[in-house]
PDB file of N, CA and C in Angstrom:
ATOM      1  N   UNK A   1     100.672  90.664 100.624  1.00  0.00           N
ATOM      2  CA  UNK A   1     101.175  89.681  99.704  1.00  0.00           C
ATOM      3  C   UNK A   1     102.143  90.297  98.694  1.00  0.00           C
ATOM      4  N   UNK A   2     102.055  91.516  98.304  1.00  0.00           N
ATOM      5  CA  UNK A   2     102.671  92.056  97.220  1.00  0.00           C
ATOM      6  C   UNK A   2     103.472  93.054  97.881  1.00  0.00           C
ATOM      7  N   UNK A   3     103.528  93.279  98.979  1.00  0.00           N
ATOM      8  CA  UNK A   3     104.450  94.189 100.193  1.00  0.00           C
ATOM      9  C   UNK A   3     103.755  95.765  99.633  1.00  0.00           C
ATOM     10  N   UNK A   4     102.663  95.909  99.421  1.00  0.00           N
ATOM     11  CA  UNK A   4     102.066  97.259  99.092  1.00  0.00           C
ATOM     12  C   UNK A   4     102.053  97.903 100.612  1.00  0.00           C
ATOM     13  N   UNK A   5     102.239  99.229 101.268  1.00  0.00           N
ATOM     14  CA  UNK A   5     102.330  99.397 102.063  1.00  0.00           C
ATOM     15  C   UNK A   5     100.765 100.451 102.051  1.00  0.00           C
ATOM     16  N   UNK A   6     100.175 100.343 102.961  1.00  0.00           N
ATOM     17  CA  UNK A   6      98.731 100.557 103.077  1.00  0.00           C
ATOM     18  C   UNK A   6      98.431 101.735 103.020  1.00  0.00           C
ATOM     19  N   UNK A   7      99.764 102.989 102.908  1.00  0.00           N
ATOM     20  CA  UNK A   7      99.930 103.949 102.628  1.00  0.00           C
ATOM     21  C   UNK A   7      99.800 104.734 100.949  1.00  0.00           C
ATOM     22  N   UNK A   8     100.492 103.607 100.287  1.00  0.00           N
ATOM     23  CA  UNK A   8     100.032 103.805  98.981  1.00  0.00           C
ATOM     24  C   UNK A   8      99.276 103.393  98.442  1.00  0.00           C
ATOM     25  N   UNK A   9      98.829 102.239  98.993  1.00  0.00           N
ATOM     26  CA  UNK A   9      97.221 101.766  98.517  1.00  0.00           C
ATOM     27  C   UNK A   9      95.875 103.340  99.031  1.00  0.00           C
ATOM     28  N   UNK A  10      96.289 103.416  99.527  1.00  0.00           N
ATOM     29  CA  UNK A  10      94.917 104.767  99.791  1.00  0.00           C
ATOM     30  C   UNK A  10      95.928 105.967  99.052  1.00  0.00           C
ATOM     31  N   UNK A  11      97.065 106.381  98.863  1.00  0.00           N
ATOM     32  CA  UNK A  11      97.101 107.443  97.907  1.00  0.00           C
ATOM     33  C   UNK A  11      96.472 106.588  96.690  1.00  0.00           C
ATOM     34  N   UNK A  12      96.345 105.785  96.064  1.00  0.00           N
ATOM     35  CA  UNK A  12      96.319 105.070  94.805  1.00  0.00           C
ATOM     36  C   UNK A  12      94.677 105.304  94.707  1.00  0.00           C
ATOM     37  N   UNK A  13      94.038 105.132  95.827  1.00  0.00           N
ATOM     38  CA  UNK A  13      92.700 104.742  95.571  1.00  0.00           C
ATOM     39  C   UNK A  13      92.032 106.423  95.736  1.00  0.00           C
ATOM     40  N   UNK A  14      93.075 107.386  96.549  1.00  0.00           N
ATOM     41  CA  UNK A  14      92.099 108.475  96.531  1.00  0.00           C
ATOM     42  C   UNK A  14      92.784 109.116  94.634  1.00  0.00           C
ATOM     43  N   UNK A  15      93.470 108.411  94.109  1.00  0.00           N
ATOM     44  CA  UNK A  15      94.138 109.737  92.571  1.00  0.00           C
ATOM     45  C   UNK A  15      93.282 108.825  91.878  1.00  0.00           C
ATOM     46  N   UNK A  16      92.915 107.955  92.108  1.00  0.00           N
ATOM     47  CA  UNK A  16      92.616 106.714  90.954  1.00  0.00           C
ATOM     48  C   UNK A  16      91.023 106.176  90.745  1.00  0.00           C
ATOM     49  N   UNK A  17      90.649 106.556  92.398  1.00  0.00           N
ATOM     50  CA  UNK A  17      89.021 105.529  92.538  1.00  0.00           C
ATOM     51  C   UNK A  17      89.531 104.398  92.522  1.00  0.00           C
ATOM     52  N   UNK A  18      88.855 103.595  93.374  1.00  0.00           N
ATOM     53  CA  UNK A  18      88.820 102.417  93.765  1.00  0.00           C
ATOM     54  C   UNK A  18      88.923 101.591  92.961  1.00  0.00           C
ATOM     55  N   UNK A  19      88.266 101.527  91.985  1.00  0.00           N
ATOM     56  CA  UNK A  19      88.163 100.595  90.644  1.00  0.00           C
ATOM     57  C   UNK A  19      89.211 100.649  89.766  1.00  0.00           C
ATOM     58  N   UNK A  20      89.671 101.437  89.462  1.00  0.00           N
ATOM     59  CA  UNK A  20      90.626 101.525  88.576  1.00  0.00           C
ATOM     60  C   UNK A  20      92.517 101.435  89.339  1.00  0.00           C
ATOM     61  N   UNK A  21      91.871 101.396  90.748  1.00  0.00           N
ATOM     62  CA  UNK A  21      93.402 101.153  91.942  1.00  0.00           C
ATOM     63  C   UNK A  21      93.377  99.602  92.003  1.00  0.00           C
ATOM     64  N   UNK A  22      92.136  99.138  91.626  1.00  0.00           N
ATOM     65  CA  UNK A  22      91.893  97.875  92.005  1.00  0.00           C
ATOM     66  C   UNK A  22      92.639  96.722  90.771  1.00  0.00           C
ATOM     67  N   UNK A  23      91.958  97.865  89.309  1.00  0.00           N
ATOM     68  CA  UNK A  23      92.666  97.549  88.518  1.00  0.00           C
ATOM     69  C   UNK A  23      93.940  97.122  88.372  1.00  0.00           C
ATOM     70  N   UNK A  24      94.733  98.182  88.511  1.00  0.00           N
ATOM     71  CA  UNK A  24      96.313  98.364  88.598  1.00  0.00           C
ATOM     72  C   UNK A  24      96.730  97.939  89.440  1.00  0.00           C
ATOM     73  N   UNK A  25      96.109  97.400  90.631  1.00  0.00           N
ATOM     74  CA  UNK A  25      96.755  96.189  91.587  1.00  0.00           C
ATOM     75  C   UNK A  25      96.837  94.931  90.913  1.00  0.00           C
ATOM     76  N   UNK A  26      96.123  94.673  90.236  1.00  0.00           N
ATOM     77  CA  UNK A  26      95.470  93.089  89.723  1.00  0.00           C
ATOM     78  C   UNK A  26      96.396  92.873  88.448  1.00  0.00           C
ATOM     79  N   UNK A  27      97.089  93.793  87.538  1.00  0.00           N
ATOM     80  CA  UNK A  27      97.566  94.036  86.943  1.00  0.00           C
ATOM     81  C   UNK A  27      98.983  94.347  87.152  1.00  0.00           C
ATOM     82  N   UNK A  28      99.641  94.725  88.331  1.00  0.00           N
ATOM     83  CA  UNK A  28     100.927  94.324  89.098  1.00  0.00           C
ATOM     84  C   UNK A  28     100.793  93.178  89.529  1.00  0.00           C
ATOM     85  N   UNK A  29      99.807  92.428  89.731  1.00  0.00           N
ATOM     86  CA  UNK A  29      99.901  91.119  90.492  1.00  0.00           C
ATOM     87  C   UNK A  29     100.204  90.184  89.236  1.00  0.00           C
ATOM     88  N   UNK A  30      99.499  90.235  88.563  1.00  0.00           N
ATOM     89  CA  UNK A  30      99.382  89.803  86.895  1.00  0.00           C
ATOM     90  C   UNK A  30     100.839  89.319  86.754  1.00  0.00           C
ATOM     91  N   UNK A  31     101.397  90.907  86.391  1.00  0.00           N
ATOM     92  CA  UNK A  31     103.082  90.947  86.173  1.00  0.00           C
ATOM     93  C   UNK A  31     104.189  89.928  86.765  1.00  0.00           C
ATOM     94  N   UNK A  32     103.740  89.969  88.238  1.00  0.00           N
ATOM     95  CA  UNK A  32     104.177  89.113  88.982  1.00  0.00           C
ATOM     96  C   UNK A  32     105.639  89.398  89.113  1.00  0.00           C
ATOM     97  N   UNK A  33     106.752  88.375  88.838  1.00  0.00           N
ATOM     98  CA  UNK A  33     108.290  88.629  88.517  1.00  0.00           C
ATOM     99  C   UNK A  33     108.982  90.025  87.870  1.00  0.00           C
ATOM    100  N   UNK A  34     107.900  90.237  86.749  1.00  0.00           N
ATOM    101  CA  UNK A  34     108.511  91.872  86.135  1.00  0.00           C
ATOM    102  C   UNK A  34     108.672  92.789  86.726  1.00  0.00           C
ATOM    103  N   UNK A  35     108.134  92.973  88.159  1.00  0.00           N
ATOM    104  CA  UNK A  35     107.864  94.125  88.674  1.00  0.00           C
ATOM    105  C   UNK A  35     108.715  94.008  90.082  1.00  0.00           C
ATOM    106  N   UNK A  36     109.902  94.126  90.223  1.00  0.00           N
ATOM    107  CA  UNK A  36     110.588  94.170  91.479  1.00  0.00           C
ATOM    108  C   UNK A  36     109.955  94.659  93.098  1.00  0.00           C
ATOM    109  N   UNK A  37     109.537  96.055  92.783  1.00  0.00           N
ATOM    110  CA  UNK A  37     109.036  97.043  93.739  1.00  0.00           C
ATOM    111  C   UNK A  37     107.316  96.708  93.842  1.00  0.00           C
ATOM    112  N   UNK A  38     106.389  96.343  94.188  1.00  0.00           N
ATOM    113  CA  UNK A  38     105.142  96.701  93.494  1.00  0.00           C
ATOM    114  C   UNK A  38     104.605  97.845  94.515  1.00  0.00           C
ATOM    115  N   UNK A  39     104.954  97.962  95.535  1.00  0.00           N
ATOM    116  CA  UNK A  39     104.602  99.212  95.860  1.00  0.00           C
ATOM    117  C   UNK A  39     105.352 100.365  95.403  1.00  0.00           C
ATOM    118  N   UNK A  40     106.833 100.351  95.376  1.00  0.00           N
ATOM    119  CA  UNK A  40     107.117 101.458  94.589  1.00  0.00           C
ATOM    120  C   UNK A  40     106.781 101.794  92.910  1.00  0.00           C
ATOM    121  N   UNK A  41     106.262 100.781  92.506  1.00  0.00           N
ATOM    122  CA  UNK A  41     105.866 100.360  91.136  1.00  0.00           C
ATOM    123  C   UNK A  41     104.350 101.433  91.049  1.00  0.00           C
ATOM    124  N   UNK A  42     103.453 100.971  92.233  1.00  0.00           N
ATOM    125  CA  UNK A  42     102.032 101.620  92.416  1.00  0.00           C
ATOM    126  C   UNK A  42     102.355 103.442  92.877  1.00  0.00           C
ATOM    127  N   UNK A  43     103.084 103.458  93.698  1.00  0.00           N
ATOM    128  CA  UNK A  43     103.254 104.810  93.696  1.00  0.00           C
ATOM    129  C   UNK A  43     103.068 105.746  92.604  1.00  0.00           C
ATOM    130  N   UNK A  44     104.578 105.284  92.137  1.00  0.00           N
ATOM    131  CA  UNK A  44     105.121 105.988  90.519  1.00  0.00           C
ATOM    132  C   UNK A  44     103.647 106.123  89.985  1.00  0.00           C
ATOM    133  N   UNK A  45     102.911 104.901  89.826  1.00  0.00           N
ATOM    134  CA  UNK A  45     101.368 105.011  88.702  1.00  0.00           C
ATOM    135  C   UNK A  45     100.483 106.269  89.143  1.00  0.00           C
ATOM    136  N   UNK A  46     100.753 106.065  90.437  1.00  0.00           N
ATOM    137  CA  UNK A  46      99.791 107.204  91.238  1.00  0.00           C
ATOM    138  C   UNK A  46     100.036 108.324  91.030  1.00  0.00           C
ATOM    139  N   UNK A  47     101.398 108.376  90.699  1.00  0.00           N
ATOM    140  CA  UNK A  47     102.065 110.002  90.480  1.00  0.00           C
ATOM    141  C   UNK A  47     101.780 110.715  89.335  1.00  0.00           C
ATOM    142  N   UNK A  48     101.875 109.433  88.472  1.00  0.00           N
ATOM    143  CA  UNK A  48     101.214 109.494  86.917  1.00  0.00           C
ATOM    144  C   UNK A  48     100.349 109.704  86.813  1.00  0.00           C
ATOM    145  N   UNK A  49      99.201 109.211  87.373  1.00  0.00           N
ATOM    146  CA  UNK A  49      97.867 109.542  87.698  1.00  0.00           C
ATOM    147  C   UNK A  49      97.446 111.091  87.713  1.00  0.00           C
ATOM    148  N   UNK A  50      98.053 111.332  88.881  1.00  0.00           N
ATOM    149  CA  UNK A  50      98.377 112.779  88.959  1.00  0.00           C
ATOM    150  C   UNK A  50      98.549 113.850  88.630  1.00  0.00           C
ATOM    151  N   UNK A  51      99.369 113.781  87.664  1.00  0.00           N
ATOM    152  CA  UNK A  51      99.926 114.669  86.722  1.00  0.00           C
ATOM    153  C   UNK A  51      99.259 114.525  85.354  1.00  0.00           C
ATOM    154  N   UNK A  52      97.941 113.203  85.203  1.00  0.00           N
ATOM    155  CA  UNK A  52      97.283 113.454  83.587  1.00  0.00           C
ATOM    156  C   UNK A  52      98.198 112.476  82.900  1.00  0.00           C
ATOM    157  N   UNK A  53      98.864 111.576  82.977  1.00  0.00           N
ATOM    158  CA  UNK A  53      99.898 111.274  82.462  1.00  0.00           C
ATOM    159  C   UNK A  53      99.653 108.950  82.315  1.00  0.00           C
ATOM    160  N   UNK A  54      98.357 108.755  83.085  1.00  0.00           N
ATOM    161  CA  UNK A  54      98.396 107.191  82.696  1.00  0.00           C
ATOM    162  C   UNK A  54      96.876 107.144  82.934  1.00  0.00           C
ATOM    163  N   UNK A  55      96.235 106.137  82.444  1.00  0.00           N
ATOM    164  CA  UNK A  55      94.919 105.547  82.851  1.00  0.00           C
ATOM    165  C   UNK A  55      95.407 104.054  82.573  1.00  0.00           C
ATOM    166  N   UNK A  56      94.363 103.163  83.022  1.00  0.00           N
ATOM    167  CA  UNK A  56      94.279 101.952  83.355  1.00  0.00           C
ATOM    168  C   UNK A  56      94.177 101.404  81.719  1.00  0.00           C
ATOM    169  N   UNK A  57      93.795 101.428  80.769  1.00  0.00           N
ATOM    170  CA  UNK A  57      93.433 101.230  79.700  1.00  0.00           C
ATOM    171  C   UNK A  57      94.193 100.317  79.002  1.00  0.00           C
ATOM    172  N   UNK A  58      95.579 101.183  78.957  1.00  0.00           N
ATOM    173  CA  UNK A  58      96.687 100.244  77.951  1.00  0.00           C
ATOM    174  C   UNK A  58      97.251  99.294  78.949  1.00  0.00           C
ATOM    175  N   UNK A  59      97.008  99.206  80.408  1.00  0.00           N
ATOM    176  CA  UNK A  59      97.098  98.416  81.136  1.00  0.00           C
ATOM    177  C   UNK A  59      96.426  96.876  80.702  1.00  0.00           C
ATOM    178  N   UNK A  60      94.763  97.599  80.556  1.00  0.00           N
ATOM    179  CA  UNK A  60      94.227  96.468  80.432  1.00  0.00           C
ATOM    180  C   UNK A  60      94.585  95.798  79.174  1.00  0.00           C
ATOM    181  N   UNK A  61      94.621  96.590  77.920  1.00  0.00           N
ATOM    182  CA  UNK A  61      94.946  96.113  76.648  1.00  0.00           C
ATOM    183  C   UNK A  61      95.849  95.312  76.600  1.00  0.00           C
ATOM    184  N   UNK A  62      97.394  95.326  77.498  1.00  0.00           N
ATOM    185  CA  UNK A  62      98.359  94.909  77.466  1.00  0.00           C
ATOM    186  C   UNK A  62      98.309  93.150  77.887  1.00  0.00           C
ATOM    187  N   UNK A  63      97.824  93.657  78.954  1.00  0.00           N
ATOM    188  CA  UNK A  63      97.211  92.195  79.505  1.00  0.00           C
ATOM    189  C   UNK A  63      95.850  91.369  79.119  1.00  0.00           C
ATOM    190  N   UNK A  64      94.906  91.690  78.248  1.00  0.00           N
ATOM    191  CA  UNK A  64      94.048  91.246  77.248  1.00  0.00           C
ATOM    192  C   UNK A  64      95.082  90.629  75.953  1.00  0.00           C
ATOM    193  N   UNK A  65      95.772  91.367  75.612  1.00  0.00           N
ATOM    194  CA  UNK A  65      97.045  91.118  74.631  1.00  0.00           C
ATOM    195  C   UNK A  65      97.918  89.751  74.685  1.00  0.00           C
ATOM    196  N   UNK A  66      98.509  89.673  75.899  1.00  0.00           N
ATOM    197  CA  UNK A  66      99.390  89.382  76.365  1.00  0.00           C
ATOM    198  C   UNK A  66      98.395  87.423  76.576  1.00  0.00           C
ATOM    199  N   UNK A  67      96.981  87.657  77.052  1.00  0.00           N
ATOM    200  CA  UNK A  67      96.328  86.716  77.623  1.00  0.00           C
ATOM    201  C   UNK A  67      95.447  85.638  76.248  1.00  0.00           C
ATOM    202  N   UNK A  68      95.302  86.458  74.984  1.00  0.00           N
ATOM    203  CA  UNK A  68      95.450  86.031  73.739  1.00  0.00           C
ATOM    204  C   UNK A  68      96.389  85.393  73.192  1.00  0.00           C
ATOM    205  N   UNK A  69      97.361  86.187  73.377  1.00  0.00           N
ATOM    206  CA  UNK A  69      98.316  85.554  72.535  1.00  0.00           C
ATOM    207  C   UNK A  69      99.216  84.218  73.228  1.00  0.00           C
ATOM    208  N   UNK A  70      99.327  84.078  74.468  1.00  0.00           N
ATOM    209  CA  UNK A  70      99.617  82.853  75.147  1.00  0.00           C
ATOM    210  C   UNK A  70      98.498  81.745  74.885  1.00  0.00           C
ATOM    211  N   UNK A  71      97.072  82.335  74.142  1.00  0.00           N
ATOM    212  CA  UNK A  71      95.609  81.320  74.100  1.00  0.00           C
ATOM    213  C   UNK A  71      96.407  80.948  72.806  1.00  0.00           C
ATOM    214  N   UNK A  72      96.481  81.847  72.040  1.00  0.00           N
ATOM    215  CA  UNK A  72      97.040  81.406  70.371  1.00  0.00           C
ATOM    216  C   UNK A  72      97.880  80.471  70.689  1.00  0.00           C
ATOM    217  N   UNK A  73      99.074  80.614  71.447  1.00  0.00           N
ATOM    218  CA  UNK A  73     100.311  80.129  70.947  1.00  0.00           C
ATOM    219  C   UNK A  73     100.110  78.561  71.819  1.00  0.00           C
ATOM    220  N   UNK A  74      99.137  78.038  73.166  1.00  0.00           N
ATOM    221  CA  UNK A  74      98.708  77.119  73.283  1.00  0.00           C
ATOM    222  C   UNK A  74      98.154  76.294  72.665  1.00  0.00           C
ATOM    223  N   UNK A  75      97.477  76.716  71.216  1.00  0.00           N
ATOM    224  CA  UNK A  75      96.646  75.890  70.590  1.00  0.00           C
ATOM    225  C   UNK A  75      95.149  75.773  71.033  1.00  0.00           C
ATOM    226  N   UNK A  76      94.919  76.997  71.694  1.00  0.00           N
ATOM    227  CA  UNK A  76      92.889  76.837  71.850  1.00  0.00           C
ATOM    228  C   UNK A  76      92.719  77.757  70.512  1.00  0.00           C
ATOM    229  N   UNK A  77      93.704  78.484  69.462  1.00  0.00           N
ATOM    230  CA  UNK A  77      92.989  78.693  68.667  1.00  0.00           C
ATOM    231  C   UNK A  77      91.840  77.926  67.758  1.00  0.00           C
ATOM    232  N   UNK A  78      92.513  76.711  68.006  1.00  0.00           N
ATOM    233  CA  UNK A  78      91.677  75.699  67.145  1.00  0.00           C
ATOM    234  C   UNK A  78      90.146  75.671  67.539  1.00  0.00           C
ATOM    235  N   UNK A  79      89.513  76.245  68.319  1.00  0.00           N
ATOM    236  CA  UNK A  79      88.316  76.318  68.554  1.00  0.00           C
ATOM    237  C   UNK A  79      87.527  77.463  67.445  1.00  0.00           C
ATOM    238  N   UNK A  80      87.942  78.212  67.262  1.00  0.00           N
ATOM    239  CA  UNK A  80      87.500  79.395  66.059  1.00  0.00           C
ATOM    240  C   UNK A  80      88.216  79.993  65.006  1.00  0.00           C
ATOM    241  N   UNK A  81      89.645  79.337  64.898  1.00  0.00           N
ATOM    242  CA  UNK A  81      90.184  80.052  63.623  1.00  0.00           C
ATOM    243  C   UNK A  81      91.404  81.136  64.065  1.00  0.00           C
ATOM    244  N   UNK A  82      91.397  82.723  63.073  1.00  0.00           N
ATOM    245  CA  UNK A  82      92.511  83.033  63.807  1.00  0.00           C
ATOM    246  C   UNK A  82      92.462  84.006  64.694  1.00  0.00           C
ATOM    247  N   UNK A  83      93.521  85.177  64.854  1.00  0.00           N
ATOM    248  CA  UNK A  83      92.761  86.012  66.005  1.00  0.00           C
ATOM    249  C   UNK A  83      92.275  86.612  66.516  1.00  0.00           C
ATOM    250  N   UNK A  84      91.717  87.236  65.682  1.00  0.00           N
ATOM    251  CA  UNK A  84      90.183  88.311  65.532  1.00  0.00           C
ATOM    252  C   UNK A  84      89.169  87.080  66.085  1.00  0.00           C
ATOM    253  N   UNK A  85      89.245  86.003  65.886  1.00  0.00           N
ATOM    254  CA  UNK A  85      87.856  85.136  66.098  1.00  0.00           C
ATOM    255  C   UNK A  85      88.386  84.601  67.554  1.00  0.00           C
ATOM    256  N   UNK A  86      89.719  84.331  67.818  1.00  0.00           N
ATOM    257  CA  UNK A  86      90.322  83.970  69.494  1.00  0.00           C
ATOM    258  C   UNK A  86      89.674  85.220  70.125  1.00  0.00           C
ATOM    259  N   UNK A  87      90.080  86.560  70.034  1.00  0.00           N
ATOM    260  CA  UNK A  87      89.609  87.685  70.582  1.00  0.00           C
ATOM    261  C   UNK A  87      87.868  87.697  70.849  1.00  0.00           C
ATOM    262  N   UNK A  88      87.565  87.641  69.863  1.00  0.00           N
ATOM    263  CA  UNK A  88      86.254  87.752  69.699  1.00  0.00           C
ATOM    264  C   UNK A  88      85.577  86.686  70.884  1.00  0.00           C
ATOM    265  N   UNK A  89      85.795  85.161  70.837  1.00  0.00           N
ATOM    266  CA  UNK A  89      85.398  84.709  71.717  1.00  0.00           C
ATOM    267  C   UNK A  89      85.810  84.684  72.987  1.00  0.00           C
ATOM    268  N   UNK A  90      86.901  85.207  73.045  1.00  0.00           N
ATOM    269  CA  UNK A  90      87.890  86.047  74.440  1.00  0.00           C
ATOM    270  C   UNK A  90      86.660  86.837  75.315  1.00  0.00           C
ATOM    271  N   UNK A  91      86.497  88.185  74.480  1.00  0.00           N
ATOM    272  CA  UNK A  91      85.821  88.722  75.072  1.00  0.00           C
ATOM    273  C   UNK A  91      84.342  88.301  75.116  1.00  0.00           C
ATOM    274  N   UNK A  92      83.770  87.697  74.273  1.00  0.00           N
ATOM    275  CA  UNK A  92      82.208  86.935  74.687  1.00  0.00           C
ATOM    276  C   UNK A  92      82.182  86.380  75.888  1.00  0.00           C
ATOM    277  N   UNK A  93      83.430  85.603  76.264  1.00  0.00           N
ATOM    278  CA  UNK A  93      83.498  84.665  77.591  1.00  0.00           C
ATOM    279  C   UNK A  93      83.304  85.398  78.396  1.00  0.00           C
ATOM    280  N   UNK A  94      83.971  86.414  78.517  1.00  0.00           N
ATOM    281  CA  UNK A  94      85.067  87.479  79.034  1.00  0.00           C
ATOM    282  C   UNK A  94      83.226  88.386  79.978  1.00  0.00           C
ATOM    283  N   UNK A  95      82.419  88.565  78.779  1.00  0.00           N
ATOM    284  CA  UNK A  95      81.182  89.712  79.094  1.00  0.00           C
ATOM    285  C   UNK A  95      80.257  88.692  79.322  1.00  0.00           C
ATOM    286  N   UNK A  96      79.944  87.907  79.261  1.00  0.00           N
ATOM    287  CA  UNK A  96      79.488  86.788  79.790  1.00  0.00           C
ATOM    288  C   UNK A  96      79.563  86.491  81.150  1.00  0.00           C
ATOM    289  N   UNK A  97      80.682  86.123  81.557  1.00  0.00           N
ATOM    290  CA  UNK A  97      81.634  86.077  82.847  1.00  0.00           C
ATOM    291  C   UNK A  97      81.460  87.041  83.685  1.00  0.00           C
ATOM    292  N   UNK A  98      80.853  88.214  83.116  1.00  0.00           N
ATOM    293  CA  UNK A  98      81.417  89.912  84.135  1.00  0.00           C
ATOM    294  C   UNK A  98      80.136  90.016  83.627  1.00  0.00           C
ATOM    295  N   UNK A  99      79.042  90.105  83.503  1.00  0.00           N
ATOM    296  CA  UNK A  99      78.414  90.976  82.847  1.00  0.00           C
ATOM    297  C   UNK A  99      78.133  92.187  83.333  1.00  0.00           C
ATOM    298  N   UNK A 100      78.458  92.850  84.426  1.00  0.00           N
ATOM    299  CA  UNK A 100      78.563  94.281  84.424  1.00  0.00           C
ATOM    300  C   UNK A 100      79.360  94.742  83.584  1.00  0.00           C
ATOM    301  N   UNK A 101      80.602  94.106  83.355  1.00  0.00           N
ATOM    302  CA  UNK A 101      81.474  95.102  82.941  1.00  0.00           C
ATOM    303  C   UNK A 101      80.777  95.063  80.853  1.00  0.00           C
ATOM    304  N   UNK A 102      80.501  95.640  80.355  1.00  0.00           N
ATOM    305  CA  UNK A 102      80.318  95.112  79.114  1.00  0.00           C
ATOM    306  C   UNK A 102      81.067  96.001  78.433  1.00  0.00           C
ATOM    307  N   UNK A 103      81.850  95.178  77.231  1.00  0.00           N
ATOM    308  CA  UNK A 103      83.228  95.073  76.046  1.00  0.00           C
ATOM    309  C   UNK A 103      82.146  96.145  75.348  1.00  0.00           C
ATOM    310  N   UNK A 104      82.619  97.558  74.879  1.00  0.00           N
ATOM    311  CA  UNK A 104      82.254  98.362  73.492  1.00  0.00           C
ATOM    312  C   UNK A 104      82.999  97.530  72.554  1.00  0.00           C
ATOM    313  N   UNK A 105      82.041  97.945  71.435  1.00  0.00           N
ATOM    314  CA  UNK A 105      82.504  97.469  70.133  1.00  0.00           C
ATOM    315  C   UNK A 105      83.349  98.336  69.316  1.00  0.00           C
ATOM    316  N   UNK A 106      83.935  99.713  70.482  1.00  0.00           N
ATOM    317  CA  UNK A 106      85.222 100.148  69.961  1.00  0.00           C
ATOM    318  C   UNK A 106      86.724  99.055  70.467  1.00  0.00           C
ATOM    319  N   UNK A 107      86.367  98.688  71.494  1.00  0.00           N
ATOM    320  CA  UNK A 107      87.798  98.000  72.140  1.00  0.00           C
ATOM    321  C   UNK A 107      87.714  96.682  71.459  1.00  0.00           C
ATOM    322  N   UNK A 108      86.745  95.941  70.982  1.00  0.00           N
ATOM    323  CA  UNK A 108      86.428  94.806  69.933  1.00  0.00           C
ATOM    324  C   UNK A 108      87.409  94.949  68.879  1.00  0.00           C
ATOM    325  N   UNK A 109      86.884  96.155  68.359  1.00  0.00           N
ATOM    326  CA  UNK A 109      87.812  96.240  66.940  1.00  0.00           C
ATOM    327  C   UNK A 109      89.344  96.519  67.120  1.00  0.00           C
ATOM    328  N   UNK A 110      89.517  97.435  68.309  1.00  0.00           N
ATOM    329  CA  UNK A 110      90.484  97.308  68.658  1.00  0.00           C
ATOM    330  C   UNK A 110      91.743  96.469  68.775  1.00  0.00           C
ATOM    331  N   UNK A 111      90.710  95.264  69.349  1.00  0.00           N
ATOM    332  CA  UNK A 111      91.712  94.009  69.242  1.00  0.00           C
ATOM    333  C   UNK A 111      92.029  93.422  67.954  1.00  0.00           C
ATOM    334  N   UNK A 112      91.026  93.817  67.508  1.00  0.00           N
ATOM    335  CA  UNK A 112      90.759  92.900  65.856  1.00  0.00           C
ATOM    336  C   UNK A 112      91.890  93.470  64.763  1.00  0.00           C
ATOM    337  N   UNK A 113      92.688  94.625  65.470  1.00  0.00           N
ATOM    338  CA  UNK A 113      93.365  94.783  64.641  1.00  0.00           C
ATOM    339  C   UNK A 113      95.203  94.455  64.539  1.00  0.00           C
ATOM    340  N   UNK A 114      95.472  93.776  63.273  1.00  0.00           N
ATOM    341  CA  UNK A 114      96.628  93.141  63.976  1.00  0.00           C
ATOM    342  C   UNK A 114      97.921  94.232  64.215  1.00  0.00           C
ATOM    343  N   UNK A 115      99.049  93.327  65.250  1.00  0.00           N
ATOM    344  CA  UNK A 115      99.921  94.118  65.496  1.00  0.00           C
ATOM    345  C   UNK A 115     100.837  94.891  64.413  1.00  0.00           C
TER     346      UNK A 115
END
């Protein structure tokens, strides 16, 4: 679907682990239009990977970010106020929804803090 060639999906998943290749797929897919190449897009990450040089993290932040602030600018803020309290119930849904994955209350504050 994303023309990943099955070649860089397994370099990706042996520099990266599965989870975090899985990540950064879901997160090029995300992108959608921004990303011309997405397999040459996944490579490059892999290379980065590689060299000590990216983790998945500000990935996710970006797109936690990005998935707020389109909630704000829709008008579901009106359910809690402003966006420490959008965030906040972001991620409640969010660990709720996943509950394996569970939100530290370092990446909480994280969000909580404005740009």
């Amino acid at each position: 679907m994303l023309g990943i060639n099955p070649s860089a999906w397994r370099d990706a998943t042996e520099a990266m682990g599965e989870r975090q290749a899985a990540i950064t797929l879901a997160a090029i897919y995300q992108k959608g239009a921004q990303i011309n190449d997405a397999g040459g897009y996944l490579r490059r990450l892999t290379d980065r990977v590689r060299d000590g040089k990216f983790t998945t993290w500000p990935m996710i932040m970006a797109l936690l970010r990005a998935d707020l602030d389109s909630k704000a600018s829709s008008g579901v803020s009106e359910i809690g106020g402003d966006r420490r309290d959008l965030a906040r119930q972001h991620l409640d849904a969010e660990e709720r929804r996943q509950s394996t994955v569970p939100v530290s209350d370092a990446l909480r504050q994280s969000l909580e803090k404005p740009k």
